[in-house]
N, C-alpha and C. Protein backbone atom coordinates (compact mmCIF):
# COMPACT_ATOMS: atom_id res chain seq x y z
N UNK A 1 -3.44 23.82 2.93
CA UNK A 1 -2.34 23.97 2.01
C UNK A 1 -2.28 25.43 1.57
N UNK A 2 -1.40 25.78 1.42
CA UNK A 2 -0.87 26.78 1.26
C UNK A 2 -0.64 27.18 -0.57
N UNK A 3 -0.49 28.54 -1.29
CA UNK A 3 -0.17 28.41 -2.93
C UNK A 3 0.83 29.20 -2.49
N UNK A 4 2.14 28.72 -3.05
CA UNK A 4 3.52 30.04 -3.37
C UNK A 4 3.23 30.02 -5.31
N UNK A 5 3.35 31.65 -5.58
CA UNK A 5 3.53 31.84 -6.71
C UNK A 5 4.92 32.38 -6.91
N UNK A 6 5.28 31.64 -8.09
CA UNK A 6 6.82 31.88 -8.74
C UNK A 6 7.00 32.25 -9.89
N UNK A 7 7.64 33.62 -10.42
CA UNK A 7 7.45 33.96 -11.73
C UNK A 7 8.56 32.95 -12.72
N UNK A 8 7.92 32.31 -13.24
CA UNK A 8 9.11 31.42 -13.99
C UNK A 8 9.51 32.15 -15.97
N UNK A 9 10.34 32.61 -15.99
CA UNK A 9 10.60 32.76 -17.60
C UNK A 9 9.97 31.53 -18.61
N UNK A 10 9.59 31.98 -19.55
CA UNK A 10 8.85 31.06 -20.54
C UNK A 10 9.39 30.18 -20.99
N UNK A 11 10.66 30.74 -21.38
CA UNK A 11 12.26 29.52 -22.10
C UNK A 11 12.32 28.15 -21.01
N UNK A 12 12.13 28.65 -19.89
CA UNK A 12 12.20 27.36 -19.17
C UNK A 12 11.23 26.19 -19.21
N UNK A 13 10.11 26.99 -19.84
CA UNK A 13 9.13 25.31 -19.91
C UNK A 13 9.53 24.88 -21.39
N UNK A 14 9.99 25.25 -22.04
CA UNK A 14 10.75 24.97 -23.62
C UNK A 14 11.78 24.07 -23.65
N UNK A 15 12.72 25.14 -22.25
CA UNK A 15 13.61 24.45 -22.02
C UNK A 15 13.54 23.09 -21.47
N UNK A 16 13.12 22.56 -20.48
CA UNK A 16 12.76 21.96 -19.77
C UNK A 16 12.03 20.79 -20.17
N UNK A 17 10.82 21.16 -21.43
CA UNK A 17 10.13 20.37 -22.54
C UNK A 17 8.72 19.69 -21.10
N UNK A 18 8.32 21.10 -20.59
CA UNK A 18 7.29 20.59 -19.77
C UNK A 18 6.26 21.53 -19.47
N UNK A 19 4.95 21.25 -19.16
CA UNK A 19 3.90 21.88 -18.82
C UNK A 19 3.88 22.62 -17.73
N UNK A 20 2.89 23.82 -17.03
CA UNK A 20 2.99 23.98 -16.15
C UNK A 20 2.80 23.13 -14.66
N UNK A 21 2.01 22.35 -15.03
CA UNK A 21 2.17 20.95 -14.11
C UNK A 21 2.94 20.37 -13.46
N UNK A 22 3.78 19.72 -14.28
CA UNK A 22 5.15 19.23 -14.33
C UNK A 22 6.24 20.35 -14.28
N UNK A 23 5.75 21.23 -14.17
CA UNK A 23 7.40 22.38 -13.85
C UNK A 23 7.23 22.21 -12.33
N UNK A 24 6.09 22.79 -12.63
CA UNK A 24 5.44 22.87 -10.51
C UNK A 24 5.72 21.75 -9.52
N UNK A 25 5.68 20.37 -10.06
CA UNK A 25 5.83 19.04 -9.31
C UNK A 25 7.50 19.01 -9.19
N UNK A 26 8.23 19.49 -10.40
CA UNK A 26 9.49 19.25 -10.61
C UNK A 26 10.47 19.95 -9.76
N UNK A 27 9.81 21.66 -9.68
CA UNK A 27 10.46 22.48 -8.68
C UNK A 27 10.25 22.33 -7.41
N UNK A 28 9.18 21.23 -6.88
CA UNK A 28 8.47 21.26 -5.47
C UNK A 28 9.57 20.01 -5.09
N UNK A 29 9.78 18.99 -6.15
CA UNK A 29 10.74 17.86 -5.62
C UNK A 29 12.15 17.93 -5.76
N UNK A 30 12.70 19.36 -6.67
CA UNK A 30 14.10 19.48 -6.18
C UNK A 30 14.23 20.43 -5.46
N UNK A 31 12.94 21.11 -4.69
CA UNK A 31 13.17 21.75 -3.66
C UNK A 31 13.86 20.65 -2.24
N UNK A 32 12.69 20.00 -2.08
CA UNK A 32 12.77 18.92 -1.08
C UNK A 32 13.70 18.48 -0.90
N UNK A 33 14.40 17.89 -2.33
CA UNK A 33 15.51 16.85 -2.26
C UNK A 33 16.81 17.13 -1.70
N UNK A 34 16.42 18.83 -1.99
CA UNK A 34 17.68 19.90 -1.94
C UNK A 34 17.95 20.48 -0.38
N UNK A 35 16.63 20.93 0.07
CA UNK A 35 16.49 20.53 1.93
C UNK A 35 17.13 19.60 2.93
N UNK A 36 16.59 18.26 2.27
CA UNK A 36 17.06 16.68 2.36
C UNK A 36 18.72 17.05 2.24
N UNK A 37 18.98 17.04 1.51
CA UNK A 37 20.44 16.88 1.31
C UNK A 37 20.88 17.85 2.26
N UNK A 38 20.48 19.09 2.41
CA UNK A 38 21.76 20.24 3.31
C UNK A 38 21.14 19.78 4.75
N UNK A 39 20.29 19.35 4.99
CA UNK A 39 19.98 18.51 6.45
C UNK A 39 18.78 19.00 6.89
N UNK A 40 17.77 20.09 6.04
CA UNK A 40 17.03 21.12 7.14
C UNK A 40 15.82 20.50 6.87
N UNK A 41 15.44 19.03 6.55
CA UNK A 41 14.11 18.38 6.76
C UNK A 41 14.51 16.68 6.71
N UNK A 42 14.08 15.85 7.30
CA UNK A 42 13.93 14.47 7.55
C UNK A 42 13.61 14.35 6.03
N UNK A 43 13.69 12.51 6.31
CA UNK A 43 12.65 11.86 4.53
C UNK A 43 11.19 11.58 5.09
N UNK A 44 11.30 11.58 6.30
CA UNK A 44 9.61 11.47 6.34
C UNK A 44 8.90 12.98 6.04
N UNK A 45 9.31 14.28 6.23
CA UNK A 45 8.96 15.74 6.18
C UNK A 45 9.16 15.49 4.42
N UNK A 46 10.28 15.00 4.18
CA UNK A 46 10.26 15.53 2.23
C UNK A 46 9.47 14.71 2.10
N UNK A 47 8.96 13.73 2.19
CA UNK A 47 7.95 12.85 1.85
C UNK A 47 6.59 13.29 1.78
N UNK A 48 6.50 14.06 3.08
CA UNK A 48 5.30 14.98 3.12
C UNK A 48 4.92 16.02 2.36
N UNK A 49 5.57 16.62 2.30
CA UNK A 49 5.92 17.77 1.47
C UNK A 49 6.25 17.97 -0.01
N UNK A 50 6.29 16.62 -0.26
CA UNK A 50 6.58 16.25 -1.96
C UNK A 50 5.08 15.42 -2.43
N UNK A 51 4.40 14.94 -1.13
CA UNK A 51 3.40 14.02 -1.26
C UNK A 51 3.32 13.14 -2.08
N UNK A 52 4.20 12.45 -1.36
CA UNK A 52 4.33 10.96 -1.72
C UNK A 52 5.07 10.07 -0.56
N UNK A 53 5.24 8.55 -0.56
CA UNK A 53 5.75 7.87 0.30
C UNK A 53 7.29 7.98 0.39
N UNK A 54 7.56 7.66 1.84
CA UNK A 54 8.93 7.61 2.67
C UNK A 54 9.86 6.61 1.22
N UNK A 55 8.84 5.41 0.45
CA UNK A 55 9.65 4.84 -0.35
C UNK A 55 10.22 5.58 -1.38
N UNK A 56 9.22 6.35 -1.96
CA UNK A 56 9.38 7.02 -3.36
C UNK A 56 10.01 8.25 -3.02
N UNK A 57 10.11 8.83 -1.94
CA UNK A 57 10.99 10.19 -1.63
C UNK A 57 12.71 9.51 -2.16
N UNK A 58 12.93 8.11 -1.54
CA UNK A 58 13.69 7.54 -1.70
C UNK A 58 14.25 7.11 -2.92
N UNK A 59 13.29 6.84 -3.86
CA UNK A 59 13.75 6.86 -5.43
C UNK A 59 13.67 8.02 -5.47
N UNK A 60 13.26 9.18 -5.42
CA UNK A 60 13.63 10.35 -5.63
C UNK A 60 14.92 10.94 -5.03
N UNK A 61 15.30 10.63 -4.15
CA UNK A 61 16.59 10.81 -3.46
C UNK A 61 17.76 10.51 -4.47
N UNK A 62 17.15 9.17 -5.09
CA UNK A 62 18.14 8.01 -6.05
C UNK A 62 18.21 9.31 -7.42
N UNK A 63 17.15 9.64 -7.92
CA UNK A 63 16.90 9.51 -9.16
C UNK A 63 18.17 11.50 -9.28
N UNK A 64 17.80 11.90 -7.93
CA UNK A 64 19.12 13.13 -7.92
C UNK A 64 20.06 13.39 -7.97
N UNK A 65 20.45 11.56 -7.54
CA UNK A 65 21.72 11.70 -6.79
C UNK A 65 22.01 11.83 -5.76
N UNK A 66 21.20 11.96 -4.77
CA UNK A 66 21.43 12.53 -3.40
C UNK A 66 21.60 11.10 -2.45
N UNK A 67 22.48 11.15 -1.22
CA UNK A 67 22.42 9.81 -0.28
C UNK A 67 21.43 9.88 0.28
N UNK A 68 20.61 8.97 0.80
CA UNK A 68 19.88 8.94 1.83
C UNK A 68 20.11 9.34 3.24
N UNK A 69 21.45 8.74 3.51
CA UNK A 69 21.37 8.76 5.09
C UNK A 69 22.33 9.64 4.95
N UNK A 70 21.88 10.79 6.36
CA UNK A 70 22.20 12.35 6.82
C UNK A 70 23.54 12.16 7.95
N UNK A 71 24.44 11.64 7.60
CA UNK A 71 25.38 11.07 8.30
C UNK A 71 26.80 12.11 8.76
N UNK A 72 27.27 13.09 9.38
CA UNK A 72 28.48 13.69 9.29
C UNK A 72 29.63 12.57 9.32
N UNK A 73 30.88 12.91 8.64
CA UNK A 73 31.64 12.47 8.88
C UNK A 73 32.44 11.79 9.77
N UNK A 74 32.51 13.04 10.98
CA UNK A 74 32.56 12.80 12.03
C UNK A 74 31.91 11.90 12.78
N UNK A 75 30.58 11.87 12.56
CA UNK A 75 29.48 10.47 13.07
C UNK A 75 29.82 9.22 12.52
N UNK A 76 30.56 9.10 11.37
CA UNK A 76 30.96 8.02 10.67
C UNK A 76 31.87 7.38 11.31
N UNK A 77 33.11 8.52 11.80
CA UNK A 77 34.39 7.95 12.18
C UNK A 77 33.95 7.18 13.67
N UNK A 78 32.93 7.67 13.98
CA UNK A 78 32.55 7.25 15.52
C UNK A 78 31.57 5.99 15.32
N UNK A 79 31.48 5.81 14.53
CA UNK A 79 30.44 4.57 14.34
C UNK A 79 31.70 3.44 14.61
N UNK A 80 33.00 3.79 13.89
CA UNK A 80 33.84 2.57 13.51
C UNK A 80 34.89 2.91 14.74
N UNK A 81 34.97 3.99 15.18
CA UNK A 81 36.51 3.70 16.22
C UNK A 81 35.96 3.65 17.87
């Protein structure tokens, strides 16, 4: 494993109402989620990478807002015509 250090402003753990712990877990899973969503990692890779299960990446997916399935439009229209 690898450490990235990130200079974070102080207001933000105030803001935020969290430890350095929980900033670190928080920025590592809307990194992922945020990957996930623009297409440039699977849910099994954010899963990995968030360390935790394919399920709970999935409530995490939920808990963002984000869809699960990586679908273009175009792939959609072709599913049905």
């Amino acid at each position: 494993m690898k450490t990235l250090e990130v200079d974070v402003p102080v207001i933000a753990f105030s803001t935020m109402r969290m430890d350095l712990k929980e900033m670190a877990n928080e920025m590592r899973n809307a990194a992922v989620v945020k990957w996930y969503e623009l297409g440039r990692i699977s849910q099994g890779r954010g899963a990995e990478i968030a360390g935790i299960s394919r399920s709970k990446f999935l409530d995490l997916l939920s808990k963002y807002g984000v869809c699960p399935f990586q679908y273009t439009e175009q792939e959609i229209e072709n599913e049905f015509y």
